[in-house]
Protein backbone atom coordinates (compact mmCIF):
# COMPACT_ATOMS: atom_id res chain seq x y z
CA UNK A 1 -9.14 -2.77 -1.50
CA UNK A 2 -10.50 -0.03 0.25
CA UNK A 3 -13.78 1.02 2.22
CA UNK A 4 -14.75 -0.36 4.71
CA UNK A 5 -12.47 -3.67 4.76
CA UNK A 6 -9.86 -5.13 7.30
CA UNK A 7 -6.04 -4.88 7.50
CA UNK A 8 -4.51 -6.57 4.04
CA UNK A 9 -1.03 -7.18 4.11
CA UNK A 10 1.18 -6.78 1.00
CA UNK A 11 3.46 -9.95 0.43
CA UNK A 12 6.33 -10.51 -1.64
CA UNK A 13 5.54 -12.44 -5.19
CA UNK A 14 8.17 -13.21 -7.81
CA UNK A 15 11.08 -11.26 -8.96
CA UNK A 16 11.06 -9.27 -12.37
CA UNK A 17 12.68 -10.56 -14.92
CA UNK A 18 14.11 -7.22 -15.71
CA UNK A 19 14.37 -4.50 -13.35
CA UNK A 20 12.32 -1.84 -15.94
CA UNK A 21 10.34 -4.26 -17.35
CA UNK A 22 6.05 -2.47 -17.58
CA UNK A 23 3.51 -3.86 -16.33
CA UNK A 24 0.35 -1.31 -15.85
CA UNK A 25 -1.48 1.04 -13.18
CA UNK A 26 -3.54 -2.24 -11.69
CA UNK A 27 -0.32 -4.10 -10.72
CA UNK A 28 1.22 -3.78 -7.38
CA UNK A 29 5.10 -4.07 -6.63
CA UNK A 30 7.98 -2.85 -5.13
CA UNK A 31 10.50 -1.29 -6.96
CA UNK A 32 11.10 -0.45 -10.72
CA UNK A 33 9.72 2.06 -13.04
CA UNK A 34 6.23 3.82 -12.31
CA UNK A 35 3.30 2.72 -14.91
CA UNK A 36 1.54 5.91 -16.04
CA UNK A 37 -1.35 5.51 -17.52
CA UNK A 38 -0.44 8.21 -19.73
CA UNK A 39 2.93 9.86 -21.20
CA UNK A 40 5.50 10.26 -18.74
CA UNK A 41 6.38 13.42 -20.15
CA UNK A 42 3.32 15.02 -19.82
CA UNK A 43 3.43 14.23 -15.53
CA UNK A 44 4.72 17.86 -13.88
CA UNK A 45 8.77 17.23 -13.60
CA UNK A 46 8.97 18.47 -10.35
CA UNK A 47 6.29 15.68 -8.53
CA UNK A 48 9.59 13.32 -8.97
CA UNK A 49 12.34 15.38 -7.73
CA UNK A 50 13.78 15.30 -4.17
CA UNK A 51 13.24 17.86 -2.28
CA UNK A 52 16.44 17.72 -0.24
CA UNK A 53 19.06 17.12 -2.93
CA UNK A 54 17.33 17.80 -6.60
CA UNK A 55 17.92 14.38 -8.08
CA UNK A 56 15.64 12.09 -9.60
CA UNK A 57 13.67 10.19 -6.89
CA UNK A 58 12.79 6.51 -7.70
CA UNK A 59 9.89 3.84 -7.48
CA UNK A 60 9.86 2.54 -3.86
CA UNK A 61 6.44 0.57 -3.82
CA UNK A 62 3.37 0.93 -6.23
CA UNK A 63 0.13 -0.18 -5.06
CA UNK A 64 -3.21 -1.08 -6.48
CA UNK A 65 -5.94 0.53 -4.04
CA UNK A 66 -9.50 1.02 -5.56
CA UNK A 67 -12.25 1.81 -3.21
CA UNK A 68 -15.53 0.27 -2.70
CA UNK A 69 -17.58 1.79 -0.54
CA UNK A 70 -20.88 3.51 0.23
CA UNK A 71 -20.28 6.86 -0.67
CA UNK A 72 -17.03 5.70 -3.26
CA UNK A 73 -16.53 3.89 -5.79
CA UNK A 74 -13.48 4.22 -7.32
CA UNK A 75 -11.61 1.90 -9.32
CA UNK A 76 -8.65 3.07 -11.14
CA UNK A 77 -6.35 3.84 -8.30
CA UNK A 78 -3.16 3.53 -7.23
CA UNK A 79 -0.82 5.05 -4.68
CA UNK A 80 2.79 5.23 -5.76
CA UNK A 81 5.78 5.95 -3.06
CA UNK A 82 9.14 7.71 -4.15
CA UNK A 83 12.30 7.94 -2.62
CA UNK A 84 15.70 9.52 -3.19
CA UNK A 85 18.67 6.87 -3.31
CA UNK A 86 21.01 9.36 -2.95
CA UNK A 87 23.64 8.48 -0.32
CA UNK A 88 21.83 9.80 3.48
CA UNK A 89 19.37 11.44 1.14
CA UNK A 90 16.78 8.88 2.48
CA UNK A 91 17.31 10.30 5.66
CA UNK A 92 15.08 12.86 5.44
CA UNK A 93 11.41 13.67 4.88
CA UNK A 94 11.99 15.58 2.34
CA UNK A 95 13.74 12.53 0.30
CA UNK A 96 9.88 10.46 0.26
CA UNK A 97 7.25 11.50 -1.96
CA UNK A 98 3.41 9.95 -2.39
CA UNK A 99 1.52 10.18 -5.64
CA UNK A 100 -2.34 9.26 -5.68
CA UNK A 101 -3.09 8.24 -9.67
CA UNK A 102 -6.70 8.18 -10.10
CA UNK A 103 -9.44 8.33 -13.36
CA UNK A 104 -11.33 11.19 -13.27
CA UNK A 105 -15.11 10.20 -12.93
CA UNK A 106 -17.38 13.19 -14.63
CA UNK A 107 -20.66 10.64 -13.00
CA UNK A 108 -19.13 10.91 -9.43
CA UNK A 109 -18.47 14.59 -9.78
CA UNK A 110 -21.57 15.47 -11.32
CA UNK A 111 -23.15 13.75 -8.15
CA UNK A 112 -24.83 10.81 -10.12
CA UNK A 113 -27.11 8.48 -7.54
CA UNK A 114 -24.83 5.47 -6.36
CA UNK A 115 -27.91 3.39 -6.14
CA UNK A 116 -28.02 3.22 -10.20
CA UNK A 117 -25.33 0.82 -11.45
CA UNK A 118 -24.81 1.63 -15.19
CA UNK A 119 -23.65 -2.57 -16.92
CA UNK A 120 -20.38 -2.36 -18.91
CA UNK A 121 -21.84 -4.74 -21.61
CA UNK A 122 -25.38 -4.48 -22.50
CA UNK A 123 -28.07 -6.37 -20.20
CA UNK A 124 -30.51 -9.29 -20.84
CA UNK A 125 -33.43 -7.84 -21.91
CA UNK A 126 -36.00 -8.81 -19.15
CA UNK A 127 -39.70 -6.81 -19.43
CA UNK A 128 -41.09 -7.67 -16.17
CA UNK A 129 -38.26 -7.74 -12.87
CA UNK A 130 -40.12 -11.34 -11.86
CA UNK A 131 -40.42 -13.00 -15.03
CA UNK A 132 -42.04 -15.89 -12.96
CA UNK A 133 -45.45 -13.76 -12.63
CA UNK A 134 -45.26 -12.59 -16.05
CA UNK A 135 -49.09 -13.55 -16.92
CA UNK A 136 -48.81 -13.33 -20.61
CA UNK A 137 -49.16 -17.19 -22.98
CA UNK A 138 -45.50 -16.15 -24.15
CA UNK A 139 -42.96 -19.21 -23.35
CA UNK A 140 -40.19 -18.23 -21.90
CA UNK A 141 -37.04 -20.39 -23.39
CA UNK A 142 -35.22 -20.92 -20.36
CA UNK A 143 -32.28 -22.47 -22.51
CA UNK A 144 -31.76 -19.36 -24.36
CA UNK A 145 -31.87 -17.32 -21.15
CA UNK A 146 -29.61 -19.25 -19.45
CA UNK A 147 -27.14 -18.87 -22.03
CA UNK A 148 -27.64 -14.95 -22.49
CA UNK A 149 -27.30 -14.73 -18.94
CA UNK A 150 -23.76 -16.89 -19.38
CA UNK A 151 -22.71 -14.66 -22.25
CA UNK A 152 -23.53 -11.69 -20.12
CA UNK A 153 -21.72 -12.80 -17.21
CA UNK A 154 -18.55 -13.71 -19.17
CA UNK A 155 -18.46 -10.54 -20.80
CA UNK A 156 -18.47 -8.29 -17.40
CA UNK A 157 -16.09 -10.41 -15.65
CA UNK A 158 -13.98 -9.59 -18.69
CA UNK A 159 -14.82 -5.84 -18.39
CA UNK A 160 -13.45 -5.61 -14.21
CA UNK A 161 -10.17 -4.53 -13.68
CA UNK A 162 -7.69 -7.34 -12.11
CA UNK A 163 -6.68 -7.28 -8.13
CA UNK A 164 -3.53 -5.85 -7.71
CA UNK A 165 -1.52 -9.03 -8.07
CA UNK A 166 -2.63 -10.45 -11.57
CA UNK A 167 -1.88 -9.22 -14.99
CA UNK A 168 -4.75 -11.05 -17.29
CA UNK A 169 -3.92 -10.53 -21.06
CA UNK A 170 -7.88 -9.30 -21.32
CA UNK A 171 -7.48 -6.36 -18.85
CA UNK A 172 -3.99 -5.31 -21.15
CA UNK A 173 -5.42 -5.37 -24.15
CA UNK A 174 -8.88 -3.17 -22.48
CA UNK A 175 -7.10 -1.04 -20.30
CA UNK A 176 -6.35 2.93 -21.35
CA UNK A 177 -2.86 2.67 -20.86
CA UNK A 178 -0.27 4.05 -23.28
CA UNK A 179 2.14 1.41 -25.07
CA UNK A 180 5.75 2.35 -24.04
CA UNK A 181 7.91 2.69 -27.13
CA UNK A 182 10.72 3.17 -25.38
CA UNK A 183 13.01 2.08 -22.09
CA UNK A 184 13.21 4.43 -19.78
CA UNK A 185 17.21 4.39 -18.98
CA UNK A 186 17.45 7.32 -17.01
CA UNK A 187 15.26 7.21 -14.00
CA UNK A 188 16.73 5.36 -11.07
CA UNK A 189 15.47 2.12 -10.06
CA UNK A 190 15.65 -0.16 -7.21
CA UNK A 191 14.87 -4.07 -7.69
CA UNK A 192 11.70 -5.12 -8.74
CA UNK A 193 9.41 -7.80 -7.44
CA UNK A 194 5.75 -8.23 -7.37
CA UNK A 195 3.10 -8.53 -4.31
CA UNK A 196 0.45 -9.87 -3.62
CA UNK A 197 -2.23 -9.19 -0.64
CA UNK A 198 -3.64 -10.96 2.07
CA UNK A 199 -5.45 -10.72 5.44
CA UNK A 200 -3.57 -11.28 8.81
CA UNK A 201 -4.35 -14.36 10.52
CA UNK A 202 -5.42 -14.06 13.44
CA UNK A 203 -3.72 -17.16 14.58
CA UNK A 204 -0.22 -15.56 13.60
CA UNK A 205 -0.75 -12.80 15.79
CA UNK A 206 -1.59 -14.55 18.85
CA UNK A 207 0.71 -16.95 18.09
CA UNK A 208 3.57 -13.85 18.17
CA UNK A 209 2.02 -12.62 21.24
CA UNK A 210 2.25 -16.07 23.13
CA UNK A 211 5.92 -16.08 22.35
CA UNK A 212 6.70 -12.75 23.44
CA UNK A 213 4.70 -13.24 26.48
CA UNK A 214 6.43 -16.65 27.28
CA UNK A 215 10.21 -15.31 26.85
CA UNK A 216 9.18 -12.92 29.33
CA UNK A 217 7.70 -15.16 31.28
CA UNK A 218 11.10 -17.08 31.48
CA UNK A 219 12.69 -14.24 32.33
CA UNK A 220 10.75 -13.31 35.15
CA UNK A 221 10.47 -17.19 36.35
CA UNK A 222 14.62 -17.16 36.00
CA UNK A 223 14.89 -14.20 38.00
CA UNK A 224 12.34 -14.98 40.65
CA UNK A 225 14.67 -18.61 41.05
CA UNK A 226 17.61 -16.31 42.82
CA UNK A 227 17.56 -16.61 46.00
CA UNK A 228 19.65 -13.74 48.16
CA UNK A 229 22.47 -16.36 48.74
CA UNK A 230 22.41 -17.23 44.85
CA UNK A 231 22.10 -13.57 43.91
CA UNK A 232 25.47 -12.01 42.65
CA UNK A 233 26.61 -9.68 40.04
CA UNK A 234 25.30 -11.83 37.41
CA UNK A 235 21.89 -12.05 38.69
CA UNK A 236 21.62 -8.18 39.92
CA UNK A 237 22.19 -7.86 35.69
CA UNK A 238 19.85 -10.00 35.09
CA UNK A 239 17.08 -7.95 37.12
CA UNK A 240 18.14 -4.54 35.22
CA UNK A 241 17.84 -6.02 31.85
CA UNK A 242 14.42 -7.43 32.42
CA UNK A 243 13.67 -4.21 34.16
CA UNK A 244 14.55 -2.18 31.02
CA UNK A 245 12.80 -4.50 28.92
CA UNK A 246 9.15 -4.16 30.85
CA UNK A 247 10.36 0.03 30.47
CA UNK A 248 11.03 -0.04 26.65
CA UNK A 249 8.06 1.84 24.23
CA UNK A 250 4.77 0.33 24.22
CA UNK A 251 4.20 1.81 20.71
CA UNK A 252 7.31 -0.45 19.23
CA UNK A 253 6.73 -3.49 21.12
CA UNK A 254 3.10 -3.68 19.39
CA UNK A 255 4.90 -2.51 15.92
CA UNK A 256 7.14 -5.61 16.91
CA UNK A 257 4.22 -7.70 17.57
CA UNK A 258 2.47 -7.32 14.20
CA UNK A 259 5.85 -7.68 12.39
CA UNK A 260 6.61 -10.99 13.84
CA UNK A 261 2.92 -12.41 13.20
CA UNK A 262 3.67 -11.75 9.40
CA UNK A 263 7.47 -11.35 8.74
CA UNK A 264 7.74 -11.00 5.23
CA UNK A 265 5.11 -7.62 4.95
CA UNK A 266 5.95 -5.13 2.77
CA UNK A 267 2.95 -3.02 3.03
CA UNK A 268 -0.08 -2.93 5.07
CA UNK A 269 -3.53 -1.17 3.55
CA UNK A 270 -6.33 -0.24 5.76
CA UNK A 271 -7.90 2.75 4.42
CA UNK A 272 -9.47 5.44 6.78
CA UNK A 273 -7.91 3.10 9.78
CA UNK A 274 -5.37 3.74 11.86
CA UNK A 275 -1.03 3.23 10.99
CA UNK A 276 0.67 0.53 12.78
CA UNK A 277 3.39 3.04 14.39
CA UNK A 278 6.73 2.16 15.88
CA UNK A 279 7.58 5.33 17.71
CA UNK A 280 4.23 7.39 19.35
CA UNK A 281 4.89 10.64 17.90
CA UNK A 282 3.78 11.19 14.62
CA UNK A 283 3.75 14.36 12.09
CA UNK A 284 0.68 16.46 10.81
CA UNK A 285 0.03 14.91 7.01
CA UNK A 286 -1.86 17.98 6.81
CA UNK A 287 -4.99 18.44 4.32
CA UNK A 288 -5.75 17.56 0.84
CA UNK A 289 -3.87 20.09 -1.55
CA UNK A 290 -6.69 19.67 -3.61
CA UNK A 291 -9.75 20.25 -1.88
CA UNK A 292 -8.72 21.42 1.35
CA UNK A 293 -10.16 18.40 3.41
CA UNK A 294 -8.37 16.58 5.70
CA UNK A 295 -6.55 13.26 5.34
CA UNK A 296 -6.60 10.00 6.69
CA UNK A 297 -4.57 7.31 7.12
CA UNK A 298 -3.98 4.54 4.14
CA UNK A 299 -1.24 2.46 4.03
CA UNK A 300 1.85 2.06 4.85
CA UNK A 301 5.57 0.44 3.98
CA UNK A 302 7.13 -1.71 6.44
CA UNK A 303 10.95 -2.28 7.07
CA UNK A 304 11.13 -5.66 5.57
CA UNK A 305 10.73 -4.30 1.93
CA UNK A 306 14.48 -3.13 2.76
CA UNK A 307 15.58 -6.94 3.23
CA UNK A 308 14.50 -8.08 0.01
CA UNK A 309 15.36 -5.07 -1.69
CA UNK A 310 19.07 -5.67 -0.68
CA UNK A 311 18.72 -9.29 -1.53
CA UNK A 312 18.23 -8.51 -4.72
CA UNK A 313 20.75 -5.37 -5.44
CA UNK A 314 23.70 -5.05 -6.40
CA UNK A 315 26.58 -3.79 -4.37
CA UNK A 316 26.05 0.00 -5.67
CA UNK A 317 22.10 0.26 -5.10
CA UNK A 318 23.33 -2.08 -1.57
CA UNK A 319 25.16 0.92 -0.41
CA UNK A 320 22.40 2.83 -0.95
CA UNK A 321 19.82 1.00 0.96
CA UNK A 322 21.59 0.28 3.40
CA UNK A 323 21.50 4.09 4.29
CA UNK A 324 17.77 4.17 4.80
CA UNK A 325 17.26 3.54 8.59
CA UNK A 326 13.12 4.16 8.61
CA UNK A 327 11.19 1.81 10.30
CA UNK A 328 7.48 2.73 8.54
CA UNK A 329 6.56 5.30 5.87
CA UNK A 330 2.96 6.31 7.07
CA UNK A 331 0.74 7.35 3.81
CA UNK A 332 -2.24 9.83 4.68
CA UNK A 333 -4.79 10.62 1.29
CA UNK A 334 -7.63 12.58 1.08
CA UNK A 335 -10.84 11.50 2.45
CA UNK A 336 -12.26 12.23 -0.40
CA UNK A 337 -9.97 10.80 -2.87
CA UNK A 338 -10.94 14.28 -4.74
CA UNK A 339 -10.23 15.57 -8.05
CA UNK A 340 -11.93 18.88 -7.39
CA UNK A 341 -9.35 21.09 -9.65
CA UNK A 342 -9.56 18.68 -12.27
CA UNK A 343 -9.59 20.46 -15.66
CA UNK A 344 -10.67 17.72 -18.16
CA UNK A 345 -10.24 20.32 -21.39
CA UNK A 346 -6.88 21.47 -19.67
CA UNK A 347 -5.79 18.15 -18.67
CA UNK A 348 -2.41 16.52 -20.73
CA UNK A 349 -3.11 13.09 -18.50
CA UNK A 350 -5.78 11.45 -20.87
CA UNK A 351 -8.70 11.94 -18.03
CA UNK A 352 -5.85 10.78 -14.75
CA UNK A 353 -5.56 13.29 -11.75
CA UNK A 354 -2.13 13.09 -10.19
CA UNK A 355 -2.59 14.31 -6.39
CA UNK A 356 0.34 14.67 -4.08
CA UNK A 357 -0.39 12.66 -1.04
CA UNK A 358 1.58 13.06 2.64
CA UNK A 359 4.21 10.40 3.74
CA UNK A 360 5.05 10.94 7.21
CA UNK A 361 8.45 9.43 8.30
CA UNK A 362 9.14 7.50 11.33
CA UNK A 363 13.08 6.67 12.00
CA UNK A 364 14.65 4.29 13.51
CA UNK A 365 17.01 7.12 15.54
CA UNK A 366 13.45 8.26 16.76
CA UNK A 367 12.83 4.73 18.15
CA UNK A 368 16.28 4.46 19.84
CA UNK A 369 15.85 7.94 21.49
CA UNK A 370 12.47 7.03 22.59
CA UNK A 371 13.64 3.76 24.51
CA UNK A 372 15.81 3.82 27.42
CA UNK A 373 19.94 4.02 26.40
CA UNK A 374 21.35 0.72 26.35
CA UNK A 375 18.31 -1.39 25.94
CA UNK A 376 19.44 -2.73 22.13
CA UNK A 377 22.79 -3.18 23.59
């Protein structure tokens, strides 16, 4: 998902048949319970407590994000979001929590050449890399080679780890996951439904700018119509609402722009790009924890994960969610996606690294305070 690549949008899939129902680390949703890849108990209590009120924060989104890239290469991956469902806990900063889940690579650590790619399932034996020059009376049995080189083929494809939206019985039964023998009952959860990613078309987005430009196009042509005769209370309105709509913040009307291209986003991924903000100002996500490096942007949640959330909640969790006024939940990781204090013999997380990430905030009181009184009204 990462390195390199363009904007990928996270869209809603189908509903869960249960709300704690497991899947695994490689599946992407919003809502339910978290999939360690190792026992639960063994994660450090206090990653999943709110830091405002001292309850239990829940699952908000978790999100499949492997990176493929020159200098990475990093495949188990995922970034999980918490929040506190607390009533006006959500409120705060405090209330959101990010979690990057990541296998520990002794190769990458250790500095191993990138330019050597070690085969999960053992390669065709080939002596000479052109077997077309090979000069030797030996036939080659081009049958039997093409159907090693099926074999082979079938057997790696087996051996990847699924995109984010698919959960293929092979990748279950191969994965390092521990078996749940138990329900977890106590943690809070939010509905459950599962996503699926895509790129933005570009057609959508010009297609939402087109619009916006043509209602204000009507506007202006509407107001430009009054002659000074003609022009009256009504009309002198008219002027001072277009007036404050030309004045409103630049940073939200492009937010708006991108929203209404793709309506139903729940998350958009671009790592080491830049957030999609709906107010300009913006907290420090500080540096890696870890490491000490700094962090860049990854991904964040959008507003309408709130809309289906509700759709699906009950009247409890709907009082709930209906408290959380943010407008985005920026994600910032390490650059490095690092694992530097990573003690393997120390380690109670079967080879995982569990690396608190930033989430920076942005409300939707921000937005109204940063647009001129009056101009929602």
């Amino acid at each position: 998902m990462g390195g390199g690549g363009g904007v990928l949008l996270g869209m809603p899939g189908p509903w869960a048949d249960d709300n704690r129902e497991p899947s695994d680390l490689y599946t992407s949703k919003i809502g339910g319970l978290p999939d360690w890849p190792f026992p639960a108990e063994n994660l450090a209590p206090n990653l999943l407590i709110c830091g405002a009120c001292g309850s239990k924060l829940c699952l908000v989104a978790q999100v499949y994000a492997p990176i493929s890239s020159g200098t990475l290469n990093i495949e188990d991956r995922t970034i999980l979001v918490f929040g506190c469902i607390i009533p006006n806990c959500g409120n705060t900063p405090l209330s959101w929590r990010a979690l990057r889940v990541q296998k520990v690579d002794s190769e990458r650590e250790s500095s191993v050449s990138t330019e050597e790619v070690v085969p999960s399932t053992p390669p065709v034996s080939v002596s000479k890399t052109n077997w077309l020059d090979d000069d030797s009376d030996e036939e080659i049995d081009l049958e039997a080679l093409s159907k090693a080189l099926s074999e082979a083929g079938t057997l790696a494809s087996h051996s990847k780890k699924k995109d984010g939206n698919r959960r293929s019985e092979s990748v279950v039964k191969n994965s390092t996951l521990v078996a749940r023998t138990g329900v977890d009952m106590e943690t809070p959860v939010v509905p459950c439904f599962y996503m699926y990613t895509q790129e933005p078309s570009s057609k959508d987005i010009v297609s939402s700018i087109c619009s916006t430009y043509s209602e204000l196009s009507v506007k202006e042509e509407q107001i430009c119509n009054y002659n000074d005769d003609e022009m009256g209370d009504a009309g002198e309105q008219e002027v001072y609402e277009y007036d404050k709509a030309l004045s409103a913040d630049r940073t939200y009307l492009k937010f708006k722009k991108q929203l209404d291209a793709n309506p139903d986003q729940c998350f958009r991924h671009l790592y080491g790009g830049k957030p999609l903000l709906a107010t300009a100002e913006l907290g420090d996500p500080g540096n890696c924890k870890l490491c000490g490096g700094f962090r860049h942007f990854e991904m964040q949640l959008m507003p309408q994960l709130i809309s289906f959330l509700l759709d699906g909640a009950d009247d409890c969790q709907k009082n709930v969610l209906e408290n959380w006024n943010w407008m985005t939940l920026v994600i910032y990781t390490c650059s490095k996606s690092c694992s530097n204090s990573f003690d393997r013999e120390k380690s109670t997380t079967s080879g995982w690294i569990v690396a608190e990430e930033a989430v920076l905030v942005q409300f939707e009181k921000a937005l109204h305070e940063s647009i001129l009184p009056g101009y929602f009204s």
